[in-house]
PDB file of N, CA and C in Angstrom:
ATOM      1  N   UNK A   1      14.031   1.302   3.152  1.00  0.00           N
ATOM      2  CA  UNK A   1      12.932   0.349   3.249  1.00  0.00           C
ATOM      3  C   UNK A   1      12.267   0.483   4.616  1.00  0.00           C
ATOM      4  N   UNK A   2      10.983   0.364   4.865  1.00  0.00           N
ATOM      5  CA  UNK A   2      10.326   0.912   5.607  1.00  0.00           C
ATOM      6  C   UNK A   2      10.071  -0.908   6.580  1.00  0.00           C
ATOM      7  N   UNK A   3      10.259  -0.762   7.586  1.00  0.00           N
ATOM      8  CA  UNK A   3      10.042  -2.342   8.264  1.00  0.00           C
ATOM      9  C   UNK A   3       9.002  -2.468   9.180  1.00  0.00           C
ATOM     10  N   UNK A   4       7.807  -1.752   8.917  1.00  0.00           N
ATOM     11  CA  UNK A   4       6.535  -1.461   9.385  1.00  0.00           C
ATOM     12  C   UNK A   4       5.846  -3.051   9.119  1.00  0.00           C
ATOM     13  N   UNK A   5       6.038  -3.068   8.251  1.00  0.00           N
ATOM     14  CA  UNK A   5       5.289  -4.488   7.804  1.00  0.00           C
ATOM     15  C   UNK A   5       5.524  -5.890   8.605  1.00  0.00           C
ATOM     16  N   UNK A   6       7.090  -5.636   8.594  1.00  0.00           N
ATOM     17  CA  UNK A   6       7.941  -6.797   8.986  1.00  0.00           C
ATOM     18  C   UNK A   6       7.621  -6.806  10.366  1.00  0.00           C
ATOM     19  N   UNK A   7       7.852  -5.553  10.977  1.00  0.00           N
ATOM     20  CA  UNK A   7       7.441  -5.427  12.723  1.00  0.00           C
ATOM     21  C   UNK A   7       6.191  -6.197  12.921  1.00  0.00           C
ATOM     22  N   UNK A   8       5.085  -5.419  12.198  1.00  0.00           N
ATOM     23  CA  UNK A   8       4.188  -5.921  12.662  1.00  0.00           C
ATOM     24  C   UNK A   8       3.420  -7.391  12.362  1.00  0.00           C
ATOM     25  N   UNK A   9       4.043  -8.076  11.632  1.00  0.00           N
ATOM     26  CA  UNK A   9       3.924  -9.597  11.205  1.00  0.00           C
ATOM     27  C   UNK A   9       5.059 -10.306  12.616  1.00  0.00           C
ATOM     28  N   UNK A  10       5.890  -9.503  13.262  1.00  0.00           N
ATOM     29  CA  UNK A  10       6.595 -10.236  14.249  1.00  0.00           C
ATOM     30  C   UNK A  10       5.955 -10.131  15.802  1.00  0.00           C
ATOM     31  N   UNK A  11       5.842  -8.705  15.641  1.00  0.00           N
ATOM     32  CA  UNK A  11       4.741  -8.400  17.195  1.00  0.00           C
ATOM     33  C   UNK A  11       3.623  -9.456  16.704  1.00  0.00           C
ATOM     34  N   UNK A  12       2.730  -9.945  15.651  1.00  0.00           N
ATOM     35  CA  UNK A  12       1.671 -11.127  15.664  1.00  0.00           C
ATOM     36  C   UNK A  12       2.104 -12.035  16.222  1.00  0.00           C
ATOM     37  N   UNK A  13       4.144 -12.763  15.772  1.00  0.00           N
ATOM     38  CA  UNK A  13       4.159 -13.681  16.103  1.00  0.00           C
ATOM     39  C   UNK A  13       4.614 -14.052  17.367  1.00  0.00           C
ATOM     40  N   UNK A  14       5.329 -12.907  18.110  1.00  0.00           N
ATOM     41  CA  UNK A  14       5.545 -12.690  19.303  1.00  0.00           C
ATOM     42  C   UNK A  14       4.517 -12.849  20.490  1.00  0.00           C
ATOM     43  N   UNK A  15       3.248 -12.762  20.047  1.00  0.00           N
ATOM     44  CA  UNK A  15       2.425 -12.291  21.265  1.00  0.00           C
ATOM     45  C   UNK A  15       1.541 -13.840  20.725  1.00  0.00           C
ATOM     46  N   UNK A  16       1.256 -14.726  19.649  1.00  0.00           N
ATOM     47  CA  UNK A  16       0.929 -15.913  19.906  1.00  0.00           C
ATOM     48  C   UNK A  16       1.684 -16.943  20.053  1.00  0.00           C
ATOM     49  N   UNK A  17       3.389 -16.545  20.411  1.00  0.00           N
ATOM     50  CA  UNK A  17       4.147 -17.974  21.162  1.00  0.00           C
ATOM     51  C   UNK A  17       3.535 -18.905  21.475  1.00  0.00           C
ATOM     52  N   UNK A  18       2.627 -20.717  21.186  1.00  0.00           N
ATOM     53  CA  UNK A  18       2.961 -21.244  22.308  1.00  0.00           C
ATOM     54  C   UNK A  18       3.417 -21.310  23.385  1.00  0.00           C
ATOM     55  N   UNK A  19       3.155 -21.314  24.532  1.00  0.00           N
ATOM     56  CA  UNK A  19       4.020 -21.446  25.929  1.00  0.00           C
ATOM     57  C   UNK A  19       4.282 -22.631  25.844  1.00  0.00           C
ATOM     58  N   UNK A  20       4.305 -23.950  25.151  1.00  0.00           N
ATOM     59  CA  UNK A  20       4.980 -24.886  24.986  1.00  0.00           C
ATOM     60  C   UNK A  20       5.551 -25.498  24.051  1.00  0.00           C
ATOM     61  N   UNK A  21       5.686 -24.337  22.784  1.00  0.00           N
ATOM     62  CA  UNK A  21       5.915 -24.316  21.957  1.00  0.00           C
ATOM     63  C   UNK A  21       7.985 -24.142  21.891  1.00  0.00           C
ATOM     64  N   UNK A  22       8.354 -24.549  20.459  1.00  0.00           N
ATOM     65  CA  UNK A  22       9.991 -24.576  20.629  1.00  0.00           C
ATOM     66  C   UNK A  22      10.646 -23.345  20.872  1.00  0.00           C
ATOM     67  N   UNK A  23       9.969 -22.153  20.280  1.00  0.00           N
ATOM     68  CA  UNK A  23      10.728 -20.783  20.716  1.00  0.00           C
ATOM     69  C   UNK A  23       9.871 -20.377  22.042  1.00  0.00           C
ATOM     70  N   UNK A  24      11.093 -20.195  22.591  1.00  0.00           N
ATOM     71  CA  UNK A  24      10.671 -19.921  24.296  1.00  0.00           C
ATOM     72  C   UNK A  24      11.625 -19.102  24.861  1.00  0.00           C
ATOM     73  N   UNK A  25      11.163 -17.616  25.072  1.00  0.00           N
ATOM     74  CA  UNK A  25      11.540 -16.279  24.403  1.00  0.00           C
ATOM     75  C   UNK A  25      12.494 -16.419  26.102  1.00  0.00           C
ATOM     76  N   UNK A  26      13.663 -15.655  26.764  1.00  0.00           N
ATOM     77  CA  UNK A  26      14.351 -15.550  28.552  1.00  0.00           C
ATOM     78  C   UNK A  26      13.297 -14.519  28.354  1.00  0.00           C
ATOM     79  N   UNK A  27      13.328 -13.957  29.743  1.00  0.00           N
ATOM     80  CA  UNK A  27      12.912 -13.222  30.499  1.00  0.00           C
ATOM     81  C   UNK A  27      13.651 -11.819  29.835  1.00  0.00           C
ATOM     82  N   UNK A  28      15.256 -11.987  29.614  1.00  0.00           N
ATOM     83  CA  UNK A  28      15.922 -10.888  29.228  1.00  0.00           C
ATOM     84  C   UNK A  28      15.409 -10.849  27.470  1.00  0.00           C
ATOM     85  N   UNK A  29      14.778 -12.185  26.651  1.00  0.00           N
ATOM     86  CA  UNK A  29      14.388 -11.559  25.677  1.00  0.00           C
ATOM     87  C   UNK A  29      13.198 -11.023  25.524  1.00  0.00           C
ATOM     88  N   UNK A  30      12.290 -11.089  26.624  1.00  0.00           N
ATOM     89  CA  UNK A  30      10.737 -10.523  26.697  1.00  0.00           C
ATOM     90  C   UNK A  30      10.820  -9.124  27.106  1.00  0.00           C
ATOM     91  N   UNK A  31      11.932  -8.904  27.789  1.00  0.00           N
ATOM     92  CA  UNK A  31      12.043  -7.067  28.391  1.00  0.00           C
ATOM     93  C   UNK A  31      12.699  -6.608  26.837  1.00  0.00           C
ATOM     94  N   UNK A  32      13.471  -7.334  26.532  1.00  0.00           N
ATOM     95  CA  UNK A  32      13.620  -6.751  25.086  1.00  0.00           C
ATOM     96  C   UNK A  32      12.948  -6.203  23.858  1.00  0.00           C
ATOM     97  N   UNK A  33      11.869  -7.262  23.847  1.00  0.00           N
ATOM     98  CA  UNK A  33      10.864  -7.287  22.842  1.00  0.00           C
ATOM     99  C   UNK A  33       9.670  -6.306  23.178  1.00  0.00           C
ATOM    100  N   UNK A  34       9.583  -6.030  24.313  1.00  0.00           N
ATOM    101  CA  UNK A  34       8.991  -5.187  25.115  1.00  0.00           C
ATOM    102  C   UNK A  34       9.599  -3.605  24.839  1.00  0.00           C
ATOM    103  N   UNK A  35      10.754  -3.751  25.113  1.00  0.00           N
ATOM    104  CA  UNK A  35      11.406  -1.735  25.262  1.00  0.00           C
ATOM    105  C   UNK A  35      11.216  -1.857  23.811  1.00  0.00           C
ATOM    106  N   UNK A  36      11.394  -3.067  22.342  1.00  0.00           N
ATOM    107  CA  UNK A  36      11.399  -1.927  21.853  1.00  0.00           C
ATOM    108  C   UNK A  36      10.617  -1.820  21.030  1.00  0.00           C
ATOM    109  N   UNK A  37       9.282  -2.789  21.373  1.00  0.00           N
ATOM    110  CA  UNK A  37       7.648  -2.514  20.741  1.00  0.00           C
ATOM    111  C   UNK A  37       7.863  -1.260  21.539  1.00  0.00           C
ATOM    112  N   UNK A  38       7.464  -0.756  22.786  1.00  0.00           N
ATOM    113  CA  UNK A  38       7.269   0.216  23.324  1.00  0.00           C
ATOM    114  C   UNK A  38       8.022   1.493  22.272  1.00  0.00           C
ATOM    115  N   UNK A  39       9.007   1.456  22.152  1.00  0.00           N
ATOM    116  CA  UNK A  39      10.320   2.598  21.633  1.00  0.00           C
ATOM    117  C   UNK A  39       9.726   2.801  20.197  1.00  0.00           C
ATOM    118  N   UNK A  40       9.425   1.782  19.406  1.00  0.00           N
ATOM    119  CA  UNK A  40       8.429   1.882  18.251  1.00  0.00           C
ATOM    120  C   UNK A  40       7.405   1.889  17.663  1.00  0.00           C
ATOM    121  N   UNK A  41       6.601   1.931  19.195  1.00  0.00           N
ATOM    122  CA  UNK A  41       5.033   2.536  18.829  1.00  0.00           C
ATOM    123  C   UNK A  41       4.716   3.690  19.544  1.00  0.00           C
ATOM    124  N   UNK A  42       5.379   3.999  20.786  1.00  0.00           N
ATOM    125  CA  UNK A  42       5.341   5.059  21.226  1.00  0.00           C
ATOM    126  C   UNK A  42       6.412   6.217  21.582  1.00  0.00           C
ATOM    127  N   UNK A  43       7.589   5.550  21.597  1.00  0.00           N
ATOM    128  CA  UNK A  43       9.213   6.524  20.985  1.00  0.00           C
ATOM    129  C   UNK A  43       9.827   6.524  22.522  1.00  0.00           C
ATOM    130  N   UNK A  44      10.088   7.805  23.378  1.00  0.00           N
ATOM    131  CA  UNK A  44      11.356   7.332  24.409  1.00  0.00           C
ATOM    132  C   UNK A  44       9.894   7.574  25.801  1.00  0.00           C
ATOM    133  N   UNK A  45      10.092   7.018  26.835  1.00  0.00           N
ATOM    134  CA  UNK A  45       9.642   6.372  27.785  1.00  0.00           C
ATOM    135  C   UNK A  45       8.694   7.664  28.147  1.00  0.00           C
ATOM    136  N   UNK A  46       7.638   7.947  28.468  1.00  0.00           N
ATOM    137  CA  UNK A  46       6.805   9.059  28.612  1.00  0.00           C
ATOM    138  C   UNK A  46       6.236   8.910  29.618  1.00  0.00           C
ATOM    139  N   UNK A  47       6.581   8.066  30.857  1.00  0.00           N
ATOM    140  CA  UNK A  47       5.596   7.637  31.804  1.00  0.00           C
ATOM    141  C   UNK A  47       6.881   7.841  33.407  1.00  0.00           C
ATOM    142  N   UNK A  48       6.305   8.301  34.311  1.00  0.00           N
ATOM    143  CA  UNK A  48       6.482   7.608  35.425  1.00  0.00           C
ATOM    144  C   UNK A  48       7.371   7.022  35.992  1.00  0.00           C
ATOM    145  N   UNK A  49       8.223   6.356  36.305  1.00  0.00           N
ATOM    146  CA  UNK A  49       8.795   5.053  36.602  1.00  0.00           C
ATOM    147  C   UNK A  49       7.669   4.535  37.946  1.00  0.00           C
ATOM    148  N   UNK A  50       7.382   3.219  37.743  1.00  0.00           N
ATOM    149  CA  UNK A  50       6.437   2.748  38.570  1.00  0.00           C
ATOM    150  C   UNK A  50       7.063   2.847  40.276  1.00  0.00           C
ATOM    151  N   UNK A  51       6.144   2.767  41.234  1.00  0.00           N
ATOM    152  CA  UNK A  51       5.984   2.493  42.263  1.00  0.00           C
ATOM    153  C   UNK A  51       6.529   1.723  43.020  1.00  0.00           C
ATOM    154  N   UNK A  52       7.693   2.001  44.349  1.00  0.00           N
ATOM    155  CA  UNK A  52       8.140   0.746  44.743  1.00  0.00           C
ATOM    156  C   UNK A  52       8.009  -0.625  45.299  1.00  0.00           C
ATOM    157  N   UNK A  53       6.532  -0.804  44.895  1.00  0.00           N
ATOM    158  CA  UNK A  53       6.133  -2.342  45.191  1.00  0.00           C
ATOM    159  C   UNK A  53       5.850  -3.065  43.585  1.00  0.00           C
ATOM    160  N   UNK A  54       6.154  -2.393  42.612  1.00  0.00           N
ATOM    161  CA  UNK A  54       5.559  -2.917  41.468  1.00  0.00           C
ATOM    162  C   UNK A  54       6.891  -2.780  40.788  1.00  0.00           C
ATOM    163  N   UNK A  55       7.544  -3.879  41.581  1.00  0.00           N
ATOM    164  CA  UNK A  55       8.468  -5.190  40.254  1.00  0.00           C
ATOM    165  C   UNK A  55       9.030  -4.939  39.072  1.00  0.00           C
ATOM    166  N   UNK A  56       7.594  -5.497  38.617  1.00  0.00           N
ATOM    167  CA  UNK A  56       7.773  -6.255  37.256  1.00  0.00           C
ATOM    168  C   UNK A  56       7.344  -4.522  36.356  1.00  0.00           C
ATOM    169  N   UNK A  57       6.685  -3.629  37.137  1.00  0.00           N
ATOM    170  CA  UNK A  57       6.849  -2.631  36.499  1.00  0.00           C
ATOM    171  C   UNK A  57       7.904  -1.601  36.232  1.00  0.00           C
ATOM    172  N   UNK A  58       8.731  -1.676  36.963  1.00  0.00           N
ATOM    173  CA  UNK A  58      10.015  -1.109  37.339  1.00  0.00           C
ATOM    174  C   UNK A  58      10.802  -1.622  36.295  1.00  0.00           C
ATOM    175  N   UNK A  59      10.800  -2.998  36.000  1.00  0.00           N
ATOM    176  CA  UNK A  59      11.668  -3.758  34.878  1.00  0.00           C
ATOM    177  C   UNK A  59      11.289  -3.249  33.844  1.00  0.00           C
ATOM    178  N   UNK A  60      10.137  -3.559  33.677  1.00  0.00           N
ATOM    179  CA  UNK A  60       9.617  -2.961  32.099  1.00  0.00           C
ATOM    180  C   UNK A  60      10.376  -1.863  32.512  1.00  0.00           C
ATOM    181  N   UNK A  61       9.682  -0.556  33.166  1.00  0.00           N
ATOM    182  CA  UNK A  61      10.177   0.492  32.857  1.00  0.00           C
ATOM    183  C   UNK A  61      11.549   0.948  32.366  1.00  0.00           C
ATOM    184  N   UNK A  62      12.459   0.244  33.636  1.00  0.00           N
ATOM    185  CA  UNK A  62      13.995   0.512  32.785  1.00  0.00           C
ATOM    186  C   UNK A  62      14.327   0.018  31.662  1.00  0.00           C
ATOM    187  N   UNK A  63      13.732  -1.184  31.227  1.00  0.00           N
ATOM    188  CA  UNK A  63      14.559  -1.713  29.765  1.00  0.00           C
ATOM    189  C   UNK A  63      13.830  -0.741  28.341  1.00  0.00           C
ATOM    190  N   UNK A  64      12.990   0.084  29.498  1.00  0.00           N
ATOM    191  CA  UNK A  64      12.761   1.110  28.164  1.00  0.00           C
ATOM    192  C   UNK A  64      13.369   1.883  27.900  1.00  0.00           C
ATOM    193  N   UNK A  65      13.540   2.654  29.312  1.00  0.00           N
ATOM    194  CA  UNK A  65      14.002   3.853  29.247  1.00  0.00           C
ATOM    195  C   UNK A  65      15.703   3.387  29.288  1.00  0.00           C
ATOM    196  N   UNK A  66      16.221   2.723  29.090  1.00  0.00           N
ATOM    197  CA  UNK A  66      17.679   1.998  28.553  1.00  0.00           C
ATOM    198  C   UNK A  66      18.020   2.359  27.348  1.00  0.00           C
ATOM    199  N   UNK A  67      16.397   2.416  26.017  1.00  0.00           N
ATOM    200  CA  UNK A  67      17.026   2.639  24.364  1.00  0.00           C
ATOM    201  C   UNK A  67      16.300   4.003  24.526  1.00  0.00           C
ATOM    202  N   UNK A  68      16.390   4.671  25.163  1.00  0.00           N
ATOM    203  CA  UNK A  68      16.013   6.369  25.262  1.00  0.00           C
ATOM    204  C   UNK A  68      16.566   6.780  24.317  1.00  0.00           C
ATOM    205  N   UNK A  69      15.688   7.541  23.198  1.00  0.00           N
ATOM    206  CA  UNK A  69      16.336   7.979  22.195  1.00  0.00           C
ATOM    207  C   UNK A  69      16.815   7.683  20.637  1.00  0.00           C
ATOM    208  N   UNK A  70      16.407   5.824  21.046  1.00  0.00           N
ATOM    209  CA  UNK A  70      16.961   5.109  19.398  1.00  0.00           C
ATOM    210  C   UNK A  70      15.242   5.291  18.863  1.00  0.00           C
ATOM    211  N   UNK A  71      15.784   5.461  17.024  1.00  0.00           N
ATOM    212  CA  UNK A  71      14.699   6.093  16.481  1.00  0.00           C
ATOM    213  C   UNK A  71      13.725   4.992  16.335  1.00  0.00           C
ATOM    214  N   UNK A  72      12.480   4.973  15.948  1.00  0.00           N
ATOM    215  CA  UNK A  72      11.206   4.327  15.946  1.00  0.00           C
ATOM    216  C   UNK A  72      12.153   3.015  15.330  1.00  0.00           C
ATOM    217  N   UNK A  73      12.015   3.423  14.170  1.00  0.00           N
ATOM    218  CA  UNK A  73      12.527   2.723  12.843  1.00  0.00           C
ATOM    219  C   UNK A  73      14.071   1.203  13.008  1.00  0.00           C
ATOM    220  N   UNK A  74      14.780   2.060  14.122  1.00  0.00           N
ATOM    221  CA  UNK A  74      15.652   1.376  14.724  1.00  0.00           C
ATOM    222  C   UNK A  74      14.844   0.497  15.781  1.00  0.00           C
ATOM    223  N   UNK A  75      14.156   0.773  16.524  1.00  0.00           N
ATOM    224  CA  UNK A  75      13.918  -0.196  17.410  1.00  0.00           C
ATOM    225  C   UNK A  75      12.817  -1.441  17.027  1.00  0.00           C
ATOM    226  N   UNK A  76      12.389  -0.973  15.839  1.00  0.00           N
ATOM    227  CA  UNK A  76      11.278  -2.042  14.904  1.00  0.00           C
ATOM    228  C   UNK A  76      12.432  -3.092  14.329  1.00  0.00           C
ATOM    229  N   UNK A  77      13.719  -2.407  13.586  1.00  0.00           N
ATOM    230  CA  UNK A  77      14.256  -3.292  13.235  1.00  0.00           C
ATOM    231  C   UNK A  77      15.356  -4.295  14.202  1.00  0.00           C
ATOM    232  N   UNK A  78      15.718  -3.859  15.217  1.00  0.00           N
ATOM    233  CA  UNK A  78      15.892  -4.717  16.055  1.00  0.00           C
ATOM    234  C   UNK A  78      15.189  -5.570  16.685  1.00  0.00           C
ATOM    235  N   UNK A  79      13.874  -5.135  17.111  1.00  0.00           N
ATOM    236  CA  UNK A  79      12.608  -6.113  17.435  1.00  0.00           C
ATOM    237  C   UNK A  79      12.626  -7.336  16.118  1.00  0.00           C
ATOM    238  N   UNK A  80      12.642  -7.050  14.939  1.00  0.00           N
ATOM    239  CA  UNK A  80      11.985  -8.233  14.002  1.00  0.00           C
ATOM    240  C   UNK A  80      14.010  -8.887  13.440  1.00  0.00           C
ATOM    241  N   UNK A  81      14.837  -8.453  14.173  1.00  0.00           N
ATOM    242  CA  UNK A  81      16.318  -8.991  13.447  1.00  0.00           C
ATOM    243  C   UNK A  81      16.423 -10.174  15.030  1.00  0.00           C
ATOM    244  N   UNK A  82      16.043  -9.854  16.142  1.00  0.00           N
ATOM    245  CA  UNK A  82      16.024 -10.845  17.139  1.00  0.00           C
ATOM    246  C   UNK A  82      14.838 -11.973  17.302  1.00  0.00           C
ATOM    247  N   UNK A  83      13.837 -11.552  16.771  1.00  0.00           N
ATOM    248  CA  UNK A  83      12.942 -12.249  16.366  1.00  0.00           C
ATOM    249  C   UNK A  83      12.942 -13.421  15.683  1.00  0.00           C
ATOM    250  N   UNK A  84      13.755 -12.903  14.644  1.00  0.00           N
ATOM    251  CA  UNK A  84      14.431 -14.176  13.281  1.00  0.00           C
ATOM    252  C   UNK A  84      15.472 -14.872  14.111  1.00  0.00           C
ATOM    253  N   UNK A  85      16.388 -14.406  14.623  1.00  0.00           N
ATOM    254  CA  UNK A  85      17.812 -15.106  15.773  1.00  0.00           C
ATOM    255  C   UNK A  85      17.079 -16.385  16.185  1.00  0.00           C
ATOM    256  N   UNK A  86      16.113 -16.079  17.171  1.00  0.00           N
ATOM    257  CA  UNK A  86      15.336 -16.853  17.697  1.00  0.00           C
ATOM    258  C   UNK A  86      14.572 -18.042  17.229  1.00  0.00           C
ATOM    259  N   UNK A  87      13.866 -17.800  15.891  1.00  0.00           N
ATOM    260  CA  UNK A  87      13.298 -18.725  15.222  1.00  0.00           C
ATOM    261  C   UNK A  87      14.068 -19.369  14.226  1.00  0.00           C
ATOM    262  N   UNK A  88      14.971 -18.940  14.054  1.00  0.00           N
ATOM    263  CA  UNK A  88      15.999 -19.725  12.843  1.00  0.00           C
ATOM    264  C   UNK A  88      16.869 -20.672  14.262  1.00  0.00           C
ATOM    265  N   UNK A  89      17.086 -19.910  15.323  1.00  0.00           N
ATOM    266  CA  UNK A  89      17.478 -21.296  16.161  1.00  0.00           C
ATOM    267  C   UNK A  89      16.718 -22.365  16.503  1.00  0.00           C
ATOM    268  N   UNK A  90      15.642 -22.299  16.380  1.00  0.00           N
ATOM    269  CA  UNK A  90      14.357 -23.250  17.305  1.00  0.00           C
ATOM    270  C   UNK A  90      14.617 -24.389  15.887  1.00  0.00           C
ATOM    271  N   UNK A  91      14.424 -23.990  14.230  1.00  0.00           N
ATOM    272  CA  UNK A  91      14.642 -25.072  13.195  1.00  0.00           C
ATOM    273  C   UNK A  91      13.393 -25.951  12.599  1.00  0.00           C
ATOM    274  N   UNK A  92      12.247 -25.675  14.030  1.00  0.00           N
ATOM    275  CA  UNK A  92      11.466 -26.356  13.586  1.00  0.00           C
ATOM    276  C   UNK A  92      10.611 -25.868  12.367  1.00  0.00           C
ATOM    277  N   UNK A  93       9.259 -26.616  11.666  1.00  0.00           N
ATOM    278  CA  UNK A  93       9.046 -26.034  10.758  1.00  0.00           C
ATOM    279  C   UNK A  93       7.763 -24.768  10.976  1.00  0.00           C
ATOM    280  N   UNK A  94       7.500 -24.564  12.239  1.00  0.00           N
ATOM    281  CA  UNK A  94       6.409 -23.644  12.921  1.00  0.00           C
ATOM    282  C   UNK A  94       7.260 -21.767  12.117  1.00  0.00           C
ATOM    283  N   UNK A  95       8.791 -22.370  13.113  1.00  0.00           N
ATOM    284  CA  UNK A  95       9.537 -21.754  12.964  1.00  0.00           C
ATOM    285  C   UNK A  95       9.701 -20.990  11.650  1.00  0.00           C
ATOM    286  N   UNK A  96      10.528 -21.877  10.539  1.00  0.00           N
ATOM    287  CA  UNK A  96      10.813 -22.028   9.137  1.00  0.00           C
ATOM    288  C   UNK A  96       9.812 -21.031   8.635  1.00  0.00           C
ATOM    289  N   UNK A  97       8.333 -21.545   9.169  1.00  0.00           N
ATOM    290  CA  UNK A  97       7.252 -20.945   7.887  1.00  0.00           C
ATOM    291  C   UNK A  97       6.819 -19.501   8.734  1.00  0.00           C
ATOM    292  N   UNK A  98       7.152 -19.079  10.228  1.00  0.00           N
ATOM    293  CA  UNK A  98       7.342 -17.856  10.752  1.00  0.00           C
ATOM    294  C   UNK A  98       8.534 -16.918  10.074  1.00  0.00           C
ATOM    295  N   UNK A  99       9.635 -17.303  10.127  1.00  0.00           N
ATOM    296  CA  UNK A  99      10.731 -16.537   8.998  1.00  0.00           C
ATOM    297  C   UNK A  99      10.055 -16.049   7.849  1.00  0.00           C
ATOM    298  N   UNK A 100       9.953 -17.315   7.100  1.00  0.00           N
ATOM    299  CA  UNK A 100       9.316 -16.859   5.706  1.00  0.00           C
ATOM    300  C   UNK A 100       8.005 -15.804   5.506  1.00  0.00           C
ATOM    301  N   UNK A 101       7.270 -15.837   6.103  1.00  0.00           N
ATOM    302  CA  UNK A 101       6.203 -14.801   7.012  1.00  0.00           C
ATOM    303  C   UNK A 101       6.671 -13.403   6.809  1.00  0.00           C
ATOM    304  N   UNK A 102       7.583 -13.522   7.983  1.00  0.00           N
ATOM    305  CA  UNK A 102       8.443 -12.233   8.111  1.00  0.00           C
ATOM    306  C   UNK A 102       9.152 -11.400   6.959  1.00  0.00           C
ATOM    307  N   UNK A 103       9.971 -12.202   6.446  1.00  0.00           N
ATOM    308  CA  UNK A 103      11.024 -11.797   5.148  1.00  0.00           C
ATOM    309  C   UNK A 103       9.992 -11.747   4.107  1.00  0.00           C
ATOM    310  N   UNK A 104       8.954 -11.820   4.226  1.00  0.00           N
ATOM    311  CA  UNK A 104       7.718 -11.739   2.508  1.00  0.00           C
ATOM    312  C   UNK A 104       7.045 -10.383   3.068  1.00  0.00           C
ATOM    313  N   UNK A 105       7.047  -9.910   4.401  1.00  0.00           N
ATOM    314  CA  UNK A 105       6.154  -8.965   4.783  1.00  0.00           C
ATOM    315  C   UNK A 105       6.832  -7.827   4.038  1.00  0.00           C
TER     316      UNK A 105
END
């Protein structure tokens, strides 16, 4: 089964979070969701490692180059299986009808 669909109904719901909304992603789950949109739209890290005044680019960079190597397909389905973790904990019904979203895609 191909989870193209599912990914990309979760990257929608990922990137319109509320910021005051009940799912309210750590920091360690945003570098996550990050390496492995990155790992599954563009595959193992092809860039650079940033510059030593640029942070927050350095972070990104390593939590990419961390799944070096896991296949597209794998890192889509880990992106949309932590996705659900997340929103089946929050309970609310924003939540509820985001799952259902997902699992129909």
């Amino acid at each position: 089964m191909s989870y193209q669909a599912k990914f990309d109904k979760a990257v929608s719901i990922v990137q319109n979070l509320p910021k005051d909304g009940p799912v309210q992603p750590t920091q360690d789950d945003q570098l996550f969701f990050y390496a492995r949109y990155k790992q599954a739209t563009i595959g193992d890290v092809n860039i650079e490692r940033p510059g030593l005044f640029d942070f927050k680019g350095k972070v990104k960079w390593d939590a990419w180059d961390e799944i070096k190597g896991k296949s597209k397909e794998d890192a889509m389905k880990e992106y949309v299986e932590k996705l659900l973790e997340l929103l089946r904990a929050a309970k609310d019904d924003d939540s509820k009808a985001n799952v259902a979203a997902i699992e129909a895609a």
